[in-house]
C-alpha atoms as a PDB file:
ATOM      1  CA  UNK A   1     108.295  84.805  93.100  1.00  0.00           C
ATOM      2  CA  UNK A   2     104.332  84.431  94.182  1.00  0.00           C
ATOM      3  CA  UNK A   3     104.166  86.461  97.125  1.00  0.00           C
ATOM      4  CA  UNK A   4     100.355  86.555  98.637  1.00  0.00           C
ATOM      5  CA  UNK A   5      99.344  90.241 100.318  1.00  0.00           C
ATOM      6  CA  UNK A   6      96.601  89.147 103.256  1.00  0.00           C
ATOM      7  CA  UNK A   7      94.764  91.724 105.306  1.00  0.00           C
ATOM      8  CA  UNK A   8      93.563  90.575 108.711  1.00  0.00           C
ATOM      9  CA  UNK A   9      90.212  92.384 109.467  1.00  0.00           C
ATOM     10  CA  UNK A  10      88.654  91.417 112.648  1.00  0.00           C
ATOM     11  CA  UNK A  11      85.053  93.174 113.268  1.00  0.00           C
ATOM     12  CA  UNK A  12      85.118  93.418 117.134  1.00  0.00           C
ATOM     13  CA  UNK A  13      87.793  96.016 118.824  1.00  0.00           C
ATOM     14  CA  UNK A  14      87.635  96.896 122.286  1.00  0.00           C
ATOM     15  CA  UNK A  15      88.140 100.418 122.040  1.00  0.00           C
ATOM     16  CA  UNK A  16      86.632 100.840 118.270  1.00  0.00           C
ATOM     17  CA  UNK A  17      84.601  98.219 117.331  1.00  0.00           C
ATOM     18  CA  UNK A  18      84.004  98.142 113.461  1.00  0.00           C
ATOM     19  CA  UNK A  19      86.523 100.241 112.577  1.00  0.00           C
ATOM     20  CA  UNK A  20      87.413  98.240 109.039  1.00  0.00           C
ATOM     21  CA  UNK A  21      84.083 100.040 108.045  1.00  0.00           C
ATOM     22  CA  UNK A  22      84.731 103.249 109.115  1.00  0.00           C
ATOM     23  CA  UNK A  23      84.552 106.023 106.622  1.00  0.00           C
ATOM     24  CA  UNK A  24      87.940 107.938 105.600  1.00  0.00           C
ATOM     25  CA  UNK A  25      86.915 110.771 103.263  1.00  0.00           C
ATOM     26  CA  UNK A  26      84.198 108.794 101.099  1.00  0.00           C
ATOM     27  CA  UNK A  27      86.307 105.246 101.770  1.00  0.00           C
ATOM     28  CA  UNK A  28      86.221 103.095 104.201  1.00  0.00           C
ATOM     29  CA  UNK A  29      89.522 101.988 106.257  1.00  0.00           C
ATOM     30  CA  UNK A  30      89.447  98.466 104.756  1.00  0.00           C
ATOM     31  CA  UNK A  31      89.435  99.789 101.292  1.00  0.00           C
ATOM     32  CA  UNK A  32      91.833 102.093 101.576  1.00  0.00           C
ATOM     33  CA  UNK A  33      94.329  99.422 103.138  1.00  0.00           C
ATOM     34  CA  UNK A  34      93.539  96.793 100.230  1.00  0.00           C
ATOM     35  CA  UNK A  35      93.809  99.641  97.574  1.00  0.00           C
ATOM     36  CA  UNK A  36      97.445 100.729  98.681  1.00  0.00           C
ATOM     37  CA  UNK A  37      98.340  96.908  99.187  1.00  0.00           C
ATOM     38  CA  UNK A  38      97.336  96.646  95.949  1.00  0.00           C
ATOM     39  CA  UNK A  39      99.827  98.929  94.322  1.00  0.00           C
ATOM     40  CA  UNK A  40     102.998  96.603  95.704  1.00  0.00           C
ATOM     41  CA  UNK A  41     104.622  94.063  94.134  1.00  0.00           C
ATOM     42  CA  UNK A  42     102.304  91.412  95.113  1.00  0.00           C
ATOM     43  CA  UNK A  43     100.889  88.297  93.233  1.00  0.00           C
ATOM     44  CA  UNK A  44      97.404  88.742  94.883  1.00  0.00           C
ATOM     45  CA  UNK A  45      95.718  91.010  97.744  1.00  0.00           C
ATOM     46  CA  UNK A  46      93.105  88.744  99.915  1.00  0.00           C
ATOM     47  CA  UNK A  47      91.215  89.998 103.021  1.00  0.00           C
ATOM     48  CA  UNK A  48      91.165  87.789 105.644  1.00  0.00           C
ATOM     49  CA  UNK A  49      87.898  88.885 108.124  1.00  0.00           C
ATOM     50  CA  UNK A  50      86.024  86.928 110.568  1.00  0.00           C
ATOM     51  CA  UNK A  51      82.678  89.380 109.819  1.00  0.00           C
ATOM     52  CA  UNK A  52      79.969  89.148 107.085  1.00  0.00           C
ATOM     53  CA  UNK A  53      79.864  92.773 106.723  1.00  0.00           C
ATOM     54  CA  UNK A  54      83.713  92.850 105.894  1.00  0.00           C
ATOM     55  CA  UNK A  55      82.995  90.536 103.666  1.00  0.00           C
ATOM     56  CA  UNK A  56      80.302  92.121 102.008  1.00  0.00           C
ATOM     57  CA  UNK A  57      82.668  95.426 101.758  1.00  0.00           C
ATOM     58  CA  UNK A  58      85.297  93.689 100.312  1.00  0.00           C
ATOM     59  CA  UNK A  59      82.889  92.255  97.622  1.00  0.00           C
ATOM     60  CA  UNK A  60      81.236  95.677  97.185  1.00  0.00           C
ATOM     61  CA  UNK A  61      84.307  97.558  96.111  1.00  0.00           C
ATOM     62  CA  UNK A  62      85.695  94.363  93.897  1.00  0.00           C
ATOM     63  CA  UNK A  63      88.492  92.927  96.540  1.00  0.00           C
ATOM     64  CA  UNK A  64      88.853  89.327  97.231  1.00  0.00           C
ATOM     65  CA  UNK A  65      87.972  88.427 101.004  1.00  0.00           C
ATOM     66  CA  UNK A  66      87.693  84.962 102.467  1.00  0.00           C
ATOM     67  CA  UNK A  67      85.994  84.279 106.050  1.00  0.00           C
ATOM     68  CA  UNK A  68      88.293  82.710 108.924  1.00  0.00           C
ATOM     69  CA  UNK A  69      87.251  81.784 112.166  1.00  0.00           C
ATOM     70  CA  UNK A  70      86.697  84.276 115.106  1.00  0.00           C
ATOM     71  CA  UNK A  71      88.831  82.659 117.630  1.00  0.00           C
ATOM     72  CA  UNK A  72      92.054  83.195 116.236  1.00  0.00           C
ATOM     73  CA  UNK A  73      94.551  85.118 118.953  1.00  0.00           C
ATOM     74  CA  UNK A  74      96.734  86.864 116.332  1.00  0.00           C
ATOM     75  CA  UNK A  75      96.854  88.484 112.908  1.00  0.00           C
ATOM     76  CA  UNK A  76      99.174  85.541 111.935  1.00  0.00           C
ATOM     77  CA  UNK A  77      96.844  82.646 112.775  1.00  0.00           C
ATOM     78  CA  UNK A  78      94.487  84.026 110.659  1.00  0.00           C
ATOM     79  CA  UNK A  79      96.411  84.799 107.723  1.00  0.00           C
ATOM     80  CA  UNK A  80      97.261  80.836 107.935  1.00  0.00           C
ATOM     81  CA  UNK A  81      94.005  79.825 108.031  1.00  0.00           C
ATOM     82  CA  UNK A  82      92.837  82.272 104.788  1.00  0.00           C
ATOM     83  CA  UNK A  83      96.215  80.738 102.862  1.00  0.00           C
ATOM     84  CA  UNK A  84      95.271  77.126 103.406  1.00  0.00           C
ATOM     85  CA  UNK A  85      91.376  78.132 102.637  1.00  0.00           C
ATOM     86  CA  UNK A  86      92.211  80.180  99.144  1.00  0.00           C
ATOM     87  CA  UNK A  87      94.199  76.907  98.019  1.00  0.00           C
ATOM     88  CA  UNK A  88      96.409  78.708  95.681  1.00  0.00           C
ATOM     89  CA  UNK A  89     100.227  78.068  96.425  1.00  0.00           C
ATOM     90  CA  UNK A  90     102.363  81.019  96.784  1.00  0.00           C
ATOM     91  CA  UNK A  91     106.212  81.140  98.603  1.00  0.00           C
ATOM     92  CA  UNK A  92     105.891  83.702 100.903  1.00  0.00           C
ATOM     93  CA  UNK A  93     102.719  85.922 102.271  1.00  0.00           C
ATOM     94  CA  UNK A  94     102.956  88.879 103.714  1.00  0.00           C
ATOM     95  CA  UNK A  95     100.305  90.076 106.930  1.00  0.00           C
ATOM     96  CA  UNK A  96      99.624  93.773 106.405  1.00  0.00           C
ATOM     97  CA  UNK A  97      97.496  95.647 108.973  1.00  0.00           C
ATOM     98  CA  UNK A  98      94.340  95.940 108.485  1.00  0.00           C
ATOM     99  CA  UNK A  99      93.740  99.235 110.415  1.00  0.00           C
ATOM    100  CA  UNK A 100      96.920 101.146 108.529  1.00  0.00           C
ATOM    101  CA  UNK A 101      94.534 102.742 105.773  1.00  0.00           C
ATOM    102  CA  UNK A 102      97.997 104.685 104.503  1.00  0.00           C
ATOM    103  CA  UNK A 103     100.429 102.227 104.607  1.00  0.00           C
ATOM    104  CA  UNK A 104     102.609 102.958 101.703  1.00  0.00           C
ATOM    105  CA  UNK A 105     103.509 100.285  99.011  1.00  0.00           C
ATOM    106  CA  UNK A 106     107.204 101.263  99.367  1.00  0.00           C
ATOM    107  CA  UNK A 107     106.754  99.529 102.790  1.00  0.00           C
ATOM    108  CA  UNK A 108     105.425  96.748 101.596  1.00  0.00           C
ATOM    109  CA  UNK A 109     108.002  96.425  98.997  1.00  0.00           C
ATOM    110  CA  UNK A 110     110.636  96.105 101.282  1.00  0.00           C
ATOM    111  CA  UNK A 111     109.425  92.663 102.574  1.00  0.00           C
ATOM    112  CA  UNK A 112     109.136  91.579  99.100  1.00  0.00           C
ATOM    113  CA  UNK A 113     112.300  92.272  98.649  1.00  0.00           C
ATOM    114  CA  UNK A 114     113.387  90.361 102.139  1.00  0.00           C
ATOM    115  CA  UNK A 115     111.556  87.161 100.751  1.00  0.00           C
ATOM    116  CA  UNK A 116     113.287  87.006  97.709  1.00  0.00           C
ATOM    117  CA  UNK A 117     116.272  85.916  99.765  1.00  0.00           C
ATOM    118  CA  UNK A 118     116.008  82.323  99.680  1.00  0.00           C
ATOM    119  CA  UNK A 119     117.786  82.572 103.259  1.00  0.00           C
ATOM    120  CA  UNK A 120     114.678  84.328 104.603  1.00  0.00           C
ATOM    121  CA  UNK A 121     112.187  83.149 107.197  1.00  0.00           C
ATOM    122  CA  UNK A 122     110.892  85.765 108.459  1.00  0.00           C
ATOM    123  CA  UNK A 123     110.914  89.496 107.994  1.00  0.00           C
ATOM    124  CA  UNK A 124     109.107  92.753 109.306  1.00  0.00           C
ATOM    125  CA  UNK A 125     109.992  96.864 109.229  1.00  0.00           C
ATOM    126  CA  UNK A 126     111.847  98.607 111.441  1.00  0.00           C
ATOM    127  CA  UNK A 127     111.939 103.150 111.815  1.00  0.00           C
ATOM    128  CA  UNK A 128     114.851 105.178 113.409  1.00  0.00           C
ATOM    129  CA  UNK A 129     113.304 106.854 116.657  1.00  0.00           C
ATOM    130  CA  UNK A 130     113.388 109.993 116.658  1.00  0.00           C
ATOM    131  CA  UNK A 131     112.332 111.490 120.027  1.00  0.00           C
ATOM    132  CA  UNK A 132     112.483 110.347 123.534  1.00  0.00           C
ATOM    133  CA  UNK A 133     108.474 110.453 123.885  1.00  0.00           C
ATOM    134  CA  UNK A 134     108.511 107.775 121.489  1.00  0.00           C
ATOM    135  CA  UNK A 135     111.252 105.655 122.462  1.00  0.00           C
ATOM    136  CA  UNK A 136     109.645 105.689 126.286  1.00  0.00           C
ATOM    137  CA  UNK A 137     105.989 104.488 124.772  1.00  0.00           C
ATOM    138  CA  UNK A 138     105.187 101.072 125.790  1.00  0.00           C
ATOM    139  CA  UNK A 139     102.918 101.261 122.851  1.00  0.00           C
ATOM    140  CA  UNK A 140     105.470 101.350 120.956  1.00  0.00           C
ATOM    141  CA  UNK A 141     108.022  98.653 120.435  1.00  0.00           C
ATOM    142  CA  UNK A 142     111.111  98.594 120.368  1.00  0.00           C
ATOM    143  CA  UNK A 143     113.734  96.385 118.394  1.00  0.00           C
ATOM    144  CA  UNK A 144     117.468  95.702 118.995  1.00  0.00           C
ATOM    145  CA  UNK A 145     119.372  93.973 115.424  1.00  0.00           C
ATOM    146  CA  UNK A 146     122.542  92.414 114.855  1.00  0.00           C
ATOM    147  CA  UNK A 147     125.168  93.046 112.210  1.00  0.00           C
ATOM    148  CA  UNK A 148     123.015  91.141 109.822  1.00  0.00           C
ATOM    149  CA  UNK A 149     119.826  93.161 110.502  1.00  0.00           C
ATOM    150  CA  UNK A 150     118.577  90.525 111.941  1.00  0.00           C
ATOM    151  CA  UNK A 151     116.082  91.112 115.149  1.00  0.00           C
ATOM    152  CA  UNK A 152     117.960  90.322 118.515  1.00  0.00           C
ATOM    153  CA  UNK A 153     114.751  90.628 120.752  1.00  0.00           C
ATOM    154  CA  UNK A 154     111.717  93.164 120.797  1.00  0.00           C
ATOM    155  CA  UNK A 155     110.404  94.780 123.532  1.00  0.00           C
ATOM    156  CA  UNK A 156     108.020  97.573 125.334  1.00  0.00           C
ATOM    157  CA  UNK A 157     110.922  98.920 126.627  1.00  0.00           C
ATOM    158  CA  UNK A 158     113.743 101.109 125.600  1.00  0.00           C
ATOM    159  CA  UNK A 159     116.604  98.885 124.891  1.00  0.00           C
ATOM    160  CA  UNK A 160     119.646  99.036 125.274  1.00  0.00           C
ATOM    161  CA  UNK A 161     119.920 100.608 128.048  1.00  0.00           C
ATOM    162  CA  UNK A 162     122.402 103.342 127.854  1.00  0.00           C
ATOM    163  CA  UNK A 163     124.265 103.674 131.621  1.00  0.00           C
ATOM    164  CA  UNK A 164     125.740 106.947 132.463  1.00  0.00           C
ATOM    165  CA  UNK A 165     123.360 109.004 130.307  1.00  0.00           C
ATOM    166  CA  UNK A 166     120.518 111.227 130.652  1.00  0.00           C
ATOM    167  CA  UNK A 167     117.123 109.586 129.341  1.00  0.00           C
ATOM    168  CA  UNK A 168     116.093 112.445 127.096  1.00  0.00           C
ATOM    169  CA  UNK A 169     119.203 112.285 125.326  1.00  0.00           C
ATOM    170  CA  UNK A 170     119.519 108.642 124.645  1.00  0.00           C
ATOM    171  CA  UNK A 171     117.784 109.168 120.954  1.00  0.00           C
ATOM    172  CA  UNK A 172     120.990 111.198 120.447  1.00  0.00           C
ATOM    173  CA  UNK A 173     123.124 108.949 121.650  1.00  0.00           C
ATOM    174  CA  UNK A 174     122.417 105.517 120.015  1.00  0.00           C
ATOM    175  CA  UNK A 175     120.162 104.761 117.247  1.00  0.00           C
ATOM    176  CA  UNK A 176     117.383 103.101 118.227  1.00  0.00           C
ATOM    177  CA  UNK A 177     114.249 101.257 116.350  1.00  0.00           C
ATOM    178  CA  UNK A 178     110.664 100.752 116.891  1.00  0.00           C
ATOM    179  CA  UNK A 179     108.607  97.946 115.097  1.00  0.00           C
ATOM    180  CA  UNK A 180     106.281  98.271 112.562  1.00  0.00           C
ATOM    181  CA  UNK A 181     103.527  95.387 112.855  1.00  0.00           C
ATOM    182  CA  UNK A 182     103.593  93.994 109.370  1.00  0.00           C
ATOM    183  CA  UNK A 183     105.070  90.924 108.599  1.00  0.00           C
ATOM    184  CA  UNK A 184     107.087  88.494 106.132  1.00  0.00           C
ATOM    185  CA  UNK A 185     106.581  84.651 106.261  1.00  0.00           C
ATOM    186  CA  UNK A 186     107.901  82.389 103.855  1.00  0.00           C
ATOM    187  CA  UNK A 187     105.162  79.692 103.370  1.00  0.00           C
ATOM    188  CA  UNK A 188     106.648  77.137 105.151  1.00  0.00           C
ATOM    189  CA  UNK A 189     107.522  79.031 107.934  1.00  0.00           C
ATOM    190  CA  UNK A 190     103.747  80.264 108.546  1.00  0.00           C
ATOM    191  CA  UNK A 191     102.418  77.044 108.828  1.00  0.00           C
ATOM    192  CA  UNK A 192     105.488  75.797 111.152  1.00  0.00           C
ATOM    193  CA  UNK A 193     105.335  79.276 113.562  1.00  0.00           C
ATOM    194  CA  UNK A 194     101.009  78.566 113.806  1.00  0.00           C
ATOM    195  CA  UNK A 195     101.646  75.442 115.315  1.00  0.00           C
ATOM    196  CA  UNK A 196     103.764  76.849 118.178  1.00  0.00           C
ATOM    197  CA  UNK A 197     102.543  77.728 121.898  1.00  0.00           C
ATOM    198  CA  UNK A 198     102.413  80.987 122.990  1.00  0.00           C
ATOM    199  CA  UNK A 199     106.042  81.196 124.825  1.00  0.00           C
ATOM    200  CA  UNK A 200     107.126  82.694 128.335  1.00  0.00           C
ATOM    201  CA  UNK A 201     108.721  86.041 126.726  1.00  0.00           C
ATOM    202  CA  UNK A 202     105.868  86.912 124.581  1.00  0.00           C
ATOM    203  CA  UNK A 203     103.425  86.722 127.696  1.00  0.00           C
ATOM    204  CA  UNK A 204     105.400  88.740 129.332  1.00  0.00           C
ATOM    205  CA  UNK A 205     105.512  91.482 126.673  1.00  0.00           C
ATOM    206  CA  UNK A 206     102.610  91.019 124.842  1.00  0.00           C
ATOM    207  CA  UNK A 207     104.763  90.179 121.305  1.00  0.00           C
ATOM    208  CA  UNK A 208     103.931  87.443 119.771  1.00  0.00           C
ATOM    209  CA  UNK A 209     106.554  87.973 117.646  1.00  0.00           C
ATOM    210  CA  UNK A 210     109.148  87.253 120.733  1.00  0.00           C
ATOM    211  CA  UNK A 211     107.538  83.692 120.366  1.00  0.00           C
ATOM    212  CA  UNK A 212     109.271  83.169 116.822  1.00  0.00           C
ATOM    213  CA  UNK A 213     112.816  84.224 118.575  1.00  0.00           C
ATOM    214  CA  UNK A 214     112.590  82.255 121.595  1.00  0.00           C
ATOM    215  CA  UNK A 215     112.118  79.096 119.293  1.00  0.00           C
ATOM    216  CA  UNK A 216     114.985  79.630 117.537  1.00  0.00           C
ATOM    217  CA  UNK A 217     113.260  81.338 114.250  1.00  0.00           C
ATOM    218  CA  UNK A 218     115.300  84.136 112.206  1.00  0.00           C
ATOM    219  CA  UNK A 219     113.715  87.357 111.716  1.00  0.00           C
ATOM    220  CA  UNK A 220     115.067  89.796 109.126  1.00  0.00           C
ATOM    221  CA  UNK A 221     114.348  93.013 109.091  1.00  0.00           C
ATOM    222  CA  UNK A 222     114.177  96.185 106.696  1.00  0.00           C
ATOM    223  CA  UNK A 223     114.219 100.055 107.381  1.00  0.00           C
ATOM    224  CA  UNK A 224     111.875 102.623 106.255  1.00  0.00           C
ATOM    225  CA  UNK A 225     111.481 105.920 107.054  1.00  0.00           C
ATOM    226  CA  UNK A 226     107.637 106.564 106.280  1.00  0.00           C
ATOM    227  CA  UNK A 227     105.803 107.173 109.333  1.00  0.00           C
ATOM    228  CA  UNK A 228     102.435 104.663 110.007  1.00  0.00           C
ATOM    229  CA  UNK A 229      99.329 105.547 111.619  1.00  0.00           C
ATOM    230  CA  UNK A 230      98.033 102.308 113.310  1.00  0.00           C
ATOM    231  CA  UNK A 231      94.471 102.812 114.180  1.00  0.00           C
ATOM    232  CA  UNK A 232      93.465 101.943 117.405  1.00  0.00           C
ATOM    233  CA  UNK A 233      90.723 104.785 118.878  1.00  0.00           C
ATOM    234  CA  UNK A 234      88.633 107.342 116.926  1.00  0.00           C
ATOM    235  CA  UNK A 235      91.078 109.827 118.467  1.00  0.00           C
ATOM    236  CA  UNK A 236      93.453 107.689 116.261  1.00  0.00           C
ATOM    237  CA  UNK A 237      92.025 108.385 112.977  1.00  0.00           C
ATOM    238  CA  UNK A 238      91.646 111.864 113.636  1.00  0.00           C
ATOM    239  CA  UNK A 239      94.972 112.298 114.050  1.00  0.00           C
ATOM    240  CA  UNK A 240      96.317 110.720 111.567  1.00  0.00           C
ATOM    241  CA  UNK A 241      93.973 112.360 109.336  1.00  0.00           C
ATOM    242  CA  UNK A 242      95.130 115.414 110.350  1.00  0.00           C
ATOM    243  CA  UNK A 243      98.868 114.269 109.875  1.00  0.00           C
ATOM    244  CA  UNK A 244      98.112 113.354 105.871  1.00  0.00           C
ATOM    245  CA  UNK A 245      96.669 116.583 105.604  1.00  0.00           C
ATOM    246  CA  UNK A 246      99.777 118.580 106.441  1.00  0.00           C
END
């Protein structure tokens, strides 16, 4: 099965602009993501950037990059838009972060794996929460599945809600999931899930991915237990740093 690997590497960030540049103990961040991505079971690895200077990074340590549009409103558009521009077929492609510079290719893996079920649409990761600090992070989302680890709905939110119990023990009590943001499409389904508008749910949580469920989409999903450090704020990559260190 050809199964594309695109990184999505936008220059401008609110709260850290250029931070597919930034240095990580002699790397930079885009590097580092492309060289782990690299390592998984994928047919190619293609950095998707709307930036000449990503570009010329990519090029400099001997990736593949193309240039997309600065417009786009989500990781996913522009992973469509690099697909159609590299012109090479593949049956599934798979969005990986580009500000996770230690994503491991075990991760990865695993939505290989869920796109080599022909029944597949679309898949992403799921972790067991552990604490209550993280299950009560709106920065953090949560995920509810069915019996056939499918996703039910995502949300800020902890959910369910567990009546009767106190909230710092509800990690005990039921297992609960947060997302992790990198995605499965089957080829098909990536050019059909471009072409819809954003939806009522996902405005109201912010998740695009909500936009998929509320149009009737499937999502699989697969569980790891490696932690990811999604970097958002120097503060961010200092921690997370720190966390590979120990």
């Amino acid at each position: 099965m050809e199964i594309l690997g695109i990184i999505p590497a936008r220059y401008a960030s609110t709260r850290f602009p250029g931070k597919p540049l930034v240095s990580i103990q002699g790397k930079t961040m885009i590097q580092r993501v492309y060289e782990q991505a690299s390592k998984a079971k994928l047919t190619q690895v293609l950095v998707a950037t709307d930036d000449e200077r990503i570009m010329a990074e990519v090029q400099r340590f001997g990736g593949e990059a193309v240039l997309t549009a600065n417009h786009h409103q989500s990781g996913t558009d522009r992973c469509f838009e690099a697909y159609t521009g590299f012109n090479v077929p593949h049956d599934g492609i798979i969005n990986i972060q580009g500000d996770e510079p230690f994503i491991q290719p075990e991760q990865i893996n695993l939505l290989v794996a869920c796109l080599e079920n022909p029944a597949t649409q679309l898949a992403t990761l799921v972790k067991p929460i552990e604490s209550a600090a993280e299950l009560f992070n709106p920065n953090s989302p949560k995920v509810v599945l069915n019996q056939h680890h499918e996703a039910i709905y995502f949300s800020r939110q902890p959910i369910p809600y567990l009546r009767g119990a106190e909230e710092s023990t509800w990690p005990d009590k039921h297992l609960y999931y947060k997302h992790i943001g990198i995605y499965g499409y089957r080829a098909d389904i990536l050019e059909q899930i471009t072409q819809l508008p954003p939806s009522a749910l996902e405005k109201a949580e912010s998740l695009e991915q909500l936009r998929w469920l509320e149009n009737g989409y499937k999502i699989a999903t697969a569980v790891t237990y490696l932690e990811t450090f999604g970097i958002d704020t120097p503060e961010d990559l200092e921690r997370a740093i720190q966390s590979r260190l120990h």
